[in-house]
C-alpha atoms as a PDB file:
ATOM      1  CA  UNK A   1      79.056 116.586  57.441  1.00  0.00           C
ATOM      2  CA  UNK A   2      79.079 112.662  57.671  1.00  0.00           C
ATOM      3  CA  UNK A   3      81.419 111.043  61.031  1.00  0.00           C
ATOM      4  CA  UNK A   4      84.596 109.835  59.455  1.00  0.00           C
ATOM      5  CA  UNK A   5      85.010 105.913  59.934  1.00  0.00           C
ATOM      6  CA  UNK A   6      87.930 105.017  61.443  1.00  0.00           C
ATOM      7  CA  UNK A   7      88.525 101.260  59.263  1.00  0.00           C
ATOM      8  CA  UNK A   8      91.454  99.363  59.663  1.00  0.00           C
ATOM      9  CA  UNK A   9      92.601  97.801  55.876  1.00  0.00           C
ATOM     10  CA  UNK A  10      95.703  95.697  55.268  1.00  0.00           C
ATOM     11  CA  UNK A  11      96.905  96.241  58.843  1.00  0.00           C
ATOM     12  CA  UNK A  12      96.742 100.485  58.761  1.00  0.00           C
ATOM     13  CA  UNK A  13      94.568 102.546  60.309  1.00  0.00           C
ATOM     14  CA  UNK A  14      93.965 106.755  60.105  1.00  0.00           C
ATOM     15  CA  UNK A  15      94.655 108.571  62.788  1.00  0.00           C
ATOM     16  CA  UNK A  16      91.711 110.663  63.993  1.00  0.00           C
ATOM     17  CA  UNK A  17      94.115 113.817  64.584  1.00  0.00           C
ATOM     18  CA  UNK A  18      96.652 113.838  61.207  1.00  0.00           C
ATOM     19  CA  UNK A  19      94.542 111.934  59.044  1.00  0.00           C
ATOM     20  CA  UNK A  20      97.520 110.220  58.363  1.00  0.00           C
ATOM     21  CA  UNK A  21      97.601 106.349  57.450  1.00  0.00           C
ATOM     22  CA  UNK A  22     100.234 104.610  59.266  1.00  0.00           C
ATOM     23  CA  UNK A  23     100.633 100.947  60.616  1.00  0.00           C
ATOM     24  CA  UNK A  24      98.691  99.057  63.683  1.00  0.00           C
ATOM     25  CA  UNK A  25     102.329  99.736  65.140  1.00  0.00           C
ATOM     26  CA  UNK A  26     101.965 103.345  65.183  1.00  0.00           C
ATOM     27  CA  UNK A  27      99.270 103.105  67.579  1.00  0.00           C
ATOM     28  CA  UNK A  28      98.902 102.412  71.226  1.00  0.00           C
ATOM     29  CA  UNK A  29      96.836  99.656  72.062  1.00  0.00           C
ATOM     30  CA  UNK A  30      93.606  99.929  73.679  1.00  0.00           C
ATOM     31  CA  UNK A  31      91.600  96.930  74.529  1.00  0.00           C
ATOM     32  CA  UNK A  32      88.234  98.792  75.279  1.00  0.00           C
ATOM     33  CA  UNK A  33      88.212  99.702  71.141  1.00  0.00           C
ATOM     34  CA  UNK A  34      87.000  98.485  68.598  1.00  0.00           C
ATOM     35  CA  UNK A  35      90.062  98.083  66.497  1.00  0.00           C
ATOM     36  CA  UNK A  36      92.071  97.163  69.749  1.00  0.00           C
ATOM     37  CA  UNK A  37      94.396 100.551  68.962  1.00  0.00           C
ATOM     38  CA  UNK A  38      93.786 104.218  70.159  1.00  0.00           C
ATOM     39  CA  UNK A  39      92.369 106.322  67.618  1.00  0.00           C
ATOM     40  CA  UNK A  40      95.546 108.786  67.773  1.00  0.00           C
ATOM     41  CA  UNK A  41      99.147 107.568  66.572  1.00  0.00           C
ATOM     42  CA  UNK A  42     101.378 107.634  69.029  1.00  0.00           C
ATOM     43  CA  UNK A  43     103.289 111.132  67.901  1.00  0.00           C
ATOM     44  CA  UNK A  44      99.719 112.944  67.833  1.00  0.00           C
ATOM     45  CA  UNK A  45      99.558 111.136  71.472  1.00  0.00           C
ATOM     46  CA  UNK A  46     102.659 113.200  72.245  1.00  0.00           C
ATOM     47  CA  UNK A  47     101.389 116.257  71.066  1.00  0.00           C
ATOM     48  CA  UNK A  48      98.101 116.313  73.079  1.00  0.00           C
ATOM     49  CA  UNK A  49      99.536 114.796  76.362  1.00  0.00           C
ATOM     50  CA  UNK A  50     101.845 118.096  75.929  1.00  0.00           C
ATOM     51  CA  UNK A  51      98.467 120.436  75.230  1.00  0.00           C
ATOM     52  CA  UNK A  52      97.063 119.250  78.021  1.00  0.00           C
ATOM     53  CA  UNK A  53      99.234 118.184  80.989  1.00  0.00           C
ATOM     54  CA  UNK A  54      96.575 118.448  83.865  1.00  0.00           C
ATOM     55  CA  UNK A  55      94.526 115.749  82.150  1.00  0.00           C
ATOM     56  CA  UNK A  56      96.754 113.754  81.513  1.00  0.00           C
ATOM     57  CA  UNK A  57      97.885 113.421  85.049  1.00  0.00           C
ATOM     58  CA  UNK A  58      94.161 113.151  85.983  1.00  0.00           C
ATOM     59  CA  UNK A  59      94.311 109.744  83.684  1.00  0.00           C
ATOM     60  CA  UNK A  60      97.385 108.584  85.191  1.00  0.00           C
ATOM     61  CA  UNK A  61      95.792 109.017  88.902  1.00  0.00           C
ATOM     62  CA  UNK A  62      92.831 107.646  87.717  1.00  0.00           C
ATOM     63  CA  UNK A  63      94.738 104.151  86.027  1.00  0.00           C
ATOM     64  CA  UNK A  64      96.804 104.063  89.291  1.00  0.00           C
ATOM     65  CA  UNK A  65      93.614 103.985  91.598  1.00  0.00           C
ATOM     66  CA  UNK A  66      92.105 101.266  89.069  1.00  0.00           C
ATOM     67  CA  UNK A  67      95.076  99.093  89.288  1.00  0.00           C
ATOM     68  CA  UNK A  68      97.859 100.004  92.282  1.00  0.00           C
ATOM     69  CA  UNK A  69     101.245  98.985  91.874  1.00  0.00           C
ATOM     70  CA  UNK A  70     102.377  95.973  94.405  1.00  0.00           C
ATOM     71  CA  UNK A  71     105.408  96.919  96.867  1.00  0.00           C
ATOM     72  CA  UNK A  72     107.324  94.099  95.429  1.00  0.00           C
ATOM     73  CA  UNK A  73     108.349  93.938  91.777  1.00  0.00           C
ATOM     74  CA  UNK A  74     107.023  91.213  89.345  1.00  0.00           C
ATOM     75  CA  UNK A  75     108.520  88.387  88.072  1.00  0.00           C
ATOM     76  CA  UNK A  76     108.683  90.499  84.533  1.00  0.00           C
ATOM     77  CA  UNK A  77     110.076  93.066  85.793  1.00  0.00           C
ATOM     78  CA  UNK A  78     112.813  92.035  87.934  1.00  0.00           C
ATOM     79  CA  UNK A  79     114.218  89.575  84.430  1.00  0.00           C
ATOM     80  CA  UNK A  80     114.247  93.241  82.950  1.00  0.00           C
ATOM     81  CA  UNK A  81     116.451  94.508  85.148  1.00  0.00           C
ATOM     82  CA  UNK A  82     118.165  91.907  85.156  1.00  0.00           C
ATOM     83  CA  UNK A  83     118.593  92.009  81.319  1.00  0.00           C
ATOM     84  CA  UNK A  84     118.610  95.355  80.687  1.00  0.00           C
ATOM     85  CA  UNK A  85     120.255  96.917  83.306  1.00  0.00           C
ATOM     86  CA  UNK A  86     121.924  99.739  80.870  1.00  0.00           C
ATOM     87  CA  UNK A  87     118.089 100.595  80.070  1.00  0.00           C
ATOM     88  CA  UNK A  88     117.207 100.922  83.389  1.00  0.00           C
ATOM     89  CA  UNK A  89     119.802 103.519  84.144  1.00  0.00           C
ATOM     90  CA  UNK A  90     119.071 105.326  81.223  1.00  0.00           C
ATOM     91  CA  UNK A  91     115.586 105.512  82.382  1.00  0.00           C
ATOM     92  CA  UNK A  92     116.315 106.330  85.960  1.00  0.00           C
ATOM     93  CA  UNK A  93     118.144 109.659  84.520  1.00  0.00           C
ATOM     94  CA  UNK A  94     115.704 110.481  82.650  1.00  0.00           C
ATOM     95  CA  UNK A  95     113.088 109.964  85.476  1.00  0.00           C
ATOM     96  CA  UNK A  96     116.048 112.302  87.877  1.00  0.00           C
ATOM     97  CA  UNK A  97     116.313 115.044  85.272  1.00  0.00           C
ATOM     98  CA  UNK A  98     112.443 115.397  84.509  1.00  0.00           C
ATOM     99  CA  UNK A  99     112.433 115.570  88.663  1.00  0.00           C
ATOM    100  CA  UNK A 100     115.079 118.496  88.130  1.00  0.00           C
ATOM    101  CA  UNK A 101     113.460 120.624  85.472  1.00  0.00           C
ATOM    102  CA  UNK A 102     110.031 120.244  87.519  1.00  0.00           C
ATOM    103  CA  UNK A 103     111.340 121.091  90.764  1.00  0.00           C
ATOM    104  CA  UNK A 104     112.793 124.567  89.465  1.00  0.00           C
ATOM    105  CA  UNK A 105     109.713 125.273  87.078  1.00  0.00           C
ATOM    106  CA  UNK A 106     106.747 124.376  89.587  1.00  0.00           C
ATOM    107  CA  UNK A 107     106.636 125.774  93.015  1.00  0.00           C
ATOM    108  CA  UNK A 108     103.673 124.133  94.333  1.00  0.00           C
ATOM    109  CA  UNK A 109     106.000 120.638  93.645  1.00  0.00           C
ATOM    110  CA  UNK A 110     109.306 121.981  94.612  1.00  0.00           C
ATOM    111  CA  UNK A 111     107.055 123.002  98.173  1.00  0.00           C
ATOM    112  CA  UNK A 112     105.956 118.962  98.052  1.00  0.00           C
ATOM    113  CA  UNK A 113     109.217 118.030  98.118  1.00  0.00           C
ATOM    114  CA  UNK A 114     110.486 120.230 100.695  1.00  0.00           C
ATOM    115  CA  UNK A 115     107.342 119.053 103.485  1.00  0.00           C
ATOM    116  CA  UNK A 116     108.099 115.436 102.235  1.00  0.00           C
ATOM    117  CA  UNK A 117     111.711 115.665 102.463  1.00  0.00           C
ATOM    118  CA  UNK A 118     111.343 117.446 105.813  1.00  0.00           C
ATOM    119  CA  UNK A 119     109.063 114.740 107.150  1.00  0.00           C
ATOM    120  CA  UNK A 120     111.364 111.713 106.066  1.00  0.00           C
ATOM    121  CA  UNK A 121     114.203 113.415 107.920  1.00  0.00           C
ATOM    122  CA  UNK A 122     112.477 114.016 110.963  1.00  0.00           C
ATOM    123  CA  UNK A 123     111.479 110.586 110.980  1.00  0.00           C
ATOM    124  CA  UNK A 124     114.456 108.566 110.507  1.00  0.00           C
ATOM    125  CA  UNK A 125     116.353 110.903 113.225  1.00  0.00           C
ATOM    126  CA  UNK A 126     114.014 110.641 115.466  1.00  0.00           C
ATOM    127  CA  UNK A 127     114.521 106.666 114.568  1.00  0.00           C
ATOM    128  CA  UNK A 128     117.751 106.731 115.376  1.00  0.00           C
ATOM    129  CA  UNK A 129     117.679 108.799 118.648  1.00  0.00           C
ATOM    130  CA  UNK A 130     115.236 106.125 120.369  1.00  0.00           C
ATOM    131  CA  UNK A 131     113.205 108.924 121.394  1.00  0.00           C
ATOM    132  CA  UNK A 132     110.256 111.535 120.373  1.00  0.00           C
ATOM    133  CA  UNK A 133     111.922 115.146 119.850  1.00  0.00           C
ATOM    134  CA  UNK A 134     111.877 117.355 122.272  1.00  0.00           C
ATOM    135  CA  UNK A 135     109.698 120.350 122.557  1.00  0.00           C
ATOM    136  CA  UNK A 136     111.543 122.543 124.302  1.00  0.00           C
ATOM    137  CA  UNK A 137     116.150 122.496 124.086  1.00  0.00           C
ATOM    138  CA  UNK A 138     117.886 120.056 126.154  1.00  0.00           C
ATOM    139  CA  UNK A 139     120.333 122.116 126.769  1.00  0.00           C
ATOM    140  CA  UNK A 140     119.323 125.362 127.295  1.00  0.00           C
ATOM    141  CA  UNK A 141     115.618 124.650 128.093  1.00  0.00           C
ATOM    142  CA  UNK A 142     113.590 127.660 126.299  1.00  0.00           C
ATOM    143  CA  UNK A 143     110.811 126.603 124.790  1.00  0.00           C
ATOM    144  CA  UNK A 144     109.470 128.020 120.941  1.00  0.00           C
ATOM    145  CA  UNK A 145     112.417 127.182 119.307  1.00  0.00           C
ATOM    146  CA  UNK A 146     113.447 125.593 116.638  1.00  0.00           C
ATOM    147  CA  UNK A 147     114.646 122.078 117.935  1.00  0.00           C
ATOM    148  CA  UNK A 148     117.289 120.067 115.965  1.00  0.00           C
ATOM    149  CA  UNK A 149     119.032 116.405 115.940  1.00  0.00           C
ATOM    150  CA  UNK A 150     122.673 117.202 117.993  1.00  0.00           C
ATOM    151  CA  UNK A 151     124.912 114.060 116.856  1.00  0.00           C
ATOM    152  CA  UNK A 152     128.754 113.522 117.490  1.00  0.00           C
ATOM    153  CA  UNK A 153     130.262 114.015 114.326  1.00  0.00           C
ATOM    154  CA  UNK A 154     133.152 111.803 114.453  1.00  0.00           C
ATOM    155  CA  UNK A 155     130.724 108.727 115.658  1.00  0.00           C
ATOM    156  CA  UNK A 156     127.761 109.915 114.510  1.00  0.00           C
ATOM    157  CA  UNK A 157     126.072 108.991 117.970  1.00  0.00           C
ATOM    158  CA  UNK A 158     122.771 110.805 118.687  1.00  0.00           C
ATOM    159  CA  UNK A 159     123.428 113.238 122.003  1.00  0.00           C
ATOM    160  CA  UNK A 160     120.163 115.343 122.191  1.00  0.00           C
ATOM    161  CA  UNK A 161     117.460 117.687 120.854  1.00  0.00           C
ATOM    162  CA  UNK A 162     118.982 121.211 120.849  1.00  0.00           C
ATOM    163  CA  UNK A 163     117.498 124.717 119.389  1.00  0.00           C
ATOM    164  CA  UNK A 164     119.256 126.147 116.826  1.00  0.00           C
ATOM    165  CA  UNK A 165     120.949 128.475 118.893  1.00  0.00           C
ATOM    166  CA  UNK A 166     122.985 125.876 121.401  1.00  0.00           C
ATOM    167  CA  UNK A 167     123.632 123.683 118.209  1.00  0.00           C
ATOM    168  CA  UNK A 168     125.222 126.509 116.516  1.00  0.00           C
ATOM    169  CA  UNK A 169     127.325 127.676 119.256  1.00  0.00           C
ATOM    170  CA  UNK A 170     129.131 124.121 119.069  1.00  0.00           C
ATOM    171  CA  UNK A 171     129.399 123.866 115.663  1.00  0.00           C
ATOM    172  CA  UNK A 172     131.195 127.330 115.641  1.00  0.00           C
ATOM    173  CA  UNK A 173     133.128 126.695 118.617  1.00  0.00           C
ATOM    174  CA  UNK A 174     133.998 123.110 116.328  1.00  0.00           C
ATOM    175  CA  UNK A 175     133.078 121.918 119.880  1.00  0.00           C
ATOM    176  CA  UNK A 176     136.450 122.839 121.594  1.00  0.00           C
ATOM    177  CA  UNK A 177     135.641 122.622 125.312  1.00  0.00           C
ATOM    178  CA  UNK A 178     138.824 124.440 126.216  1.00  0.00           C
ATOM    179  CA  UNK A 179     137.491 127.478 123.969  1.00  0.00           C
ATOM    180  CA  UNK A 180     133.863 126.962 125.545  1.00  0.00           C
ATOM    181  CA  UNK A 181     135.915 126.654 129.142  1.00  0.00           C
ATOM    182  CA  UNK A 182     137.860 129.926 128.097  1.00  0.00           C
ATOM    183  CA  UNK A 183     134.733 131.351 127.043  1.00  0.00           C
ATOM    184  CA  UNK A 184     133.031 130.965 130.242  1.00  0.00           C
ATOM    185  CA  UNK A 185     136.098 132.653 131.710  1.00  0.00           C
ATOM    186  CA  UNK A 186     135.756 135.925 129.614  1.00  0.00           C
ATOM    187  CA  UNK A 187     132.595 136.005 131.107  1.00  0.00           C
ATOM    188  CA  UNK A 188     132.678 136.168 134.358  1.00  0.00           C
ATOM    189  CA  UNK A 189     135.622 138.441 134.370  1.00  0.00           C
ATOM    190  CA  UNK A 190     133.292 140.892 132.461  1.00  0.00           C
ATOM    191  CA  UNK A 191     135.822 140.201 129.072  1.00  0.00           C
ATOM    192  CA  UNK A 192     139.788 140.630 128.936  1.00  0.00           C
ATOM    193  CA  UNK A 193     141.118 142.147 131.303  1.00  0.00           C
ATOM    194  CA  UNK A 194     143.829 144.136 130.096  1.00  0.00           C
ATOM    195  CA  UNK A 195     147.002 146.311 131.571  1.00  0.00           C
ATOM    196  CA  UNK A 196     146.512 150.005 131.156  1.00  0.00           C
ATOM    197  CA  UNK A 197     149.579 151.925 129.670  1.00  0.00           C
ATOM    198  CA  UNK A 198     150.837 154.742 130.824  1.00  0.00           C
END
């Protein structure tokens, strides 16, 4: 059987997947062919990007490598936002819900996000204590545990790196220091000590 020729008449081309003819607007363009459009329409596009997801990331890392994306935004694209600020919303919940739906489908993502999430954290506390985190509790002093940022919660003012444990004894105590004082108390009395009837 012969190759079909993909011509381009009156401004229409066929799509190599639907064999449809539809307008040069149907069609992404594509520089590197010979009509300057992709050979699929734009819906078949659709259809095969969702046959075949890992390859179509593959392309995207592969254009991002080819050309990467400056930290600050172009001139275009800042008098976007600027005019179209409705649009960009709209696409910014998209972008959040497609986040969503992948984060409780995929578990080698939602695992991405965790590590990621963990390591920004981590990072801007240890930022805003002025110094590394501890390896063993401040407090406490046993080593192997797991160490946490201890902040006043009315000020928010960093006071130490605290295992789990010590950290959860104030938060429970709502950090009363006449219950902790009391506390002590019971103790080293060995508890209540109570009047026996009778």
């Amino acid at each position: 059987m012969a190759a079909r020729r993909i011509l381009v008449v009156d401004d229409q081309k066929r799509c190599v997947h639907c064999d449809a003819v539809k307008p040069l607007q149907a069609f992404h363009r594509q520089l590197s062919h010979s009509t300057g459009r992709t050979s699929r329409c734009k819906e078949c596009g659709k259809i095969w990007a969702r046959q075949h997801p890992e390859r179509m990331r593959a392309a995207v890392r592969r254009y991002r490598a080819k050309r990467p994306r400056p930290e600050a935004l172009s001139r275009a694209e800042q008098k976007y936002r600027e005019r179209h600020p409705e649009r960009v919303s709209v696409q910014r919940v998209r972008h959040v819900r497609r986040r969503s739906v992948r984060y409780h489908t995929d578990e080698a993502f939602r695992t991405r996000e965790k590590e990621l999430h963990r390591q920004r954290r981590t990072a801007k506390r240890v930022s805003l204590a002025g110094c590394p985190k501890s390896a063993i509790c401040e407090l406490c002093g046993r080593p192997g545990k797991r160490i946490v940022f201890d902040h006043d919660h009315v000020t928010g003012k960093f006071r130490g790196w605290l295992c789990s444990s010590c950290n959860s004894v104030l938060g429970k105590t709502r950090e009363d220091i006449i219950l902790l004082m009391k506390m002590i108390v019971y103790i080293r009395n060995g508890g209540i000590i109570r009047e026996r009837v009778g």
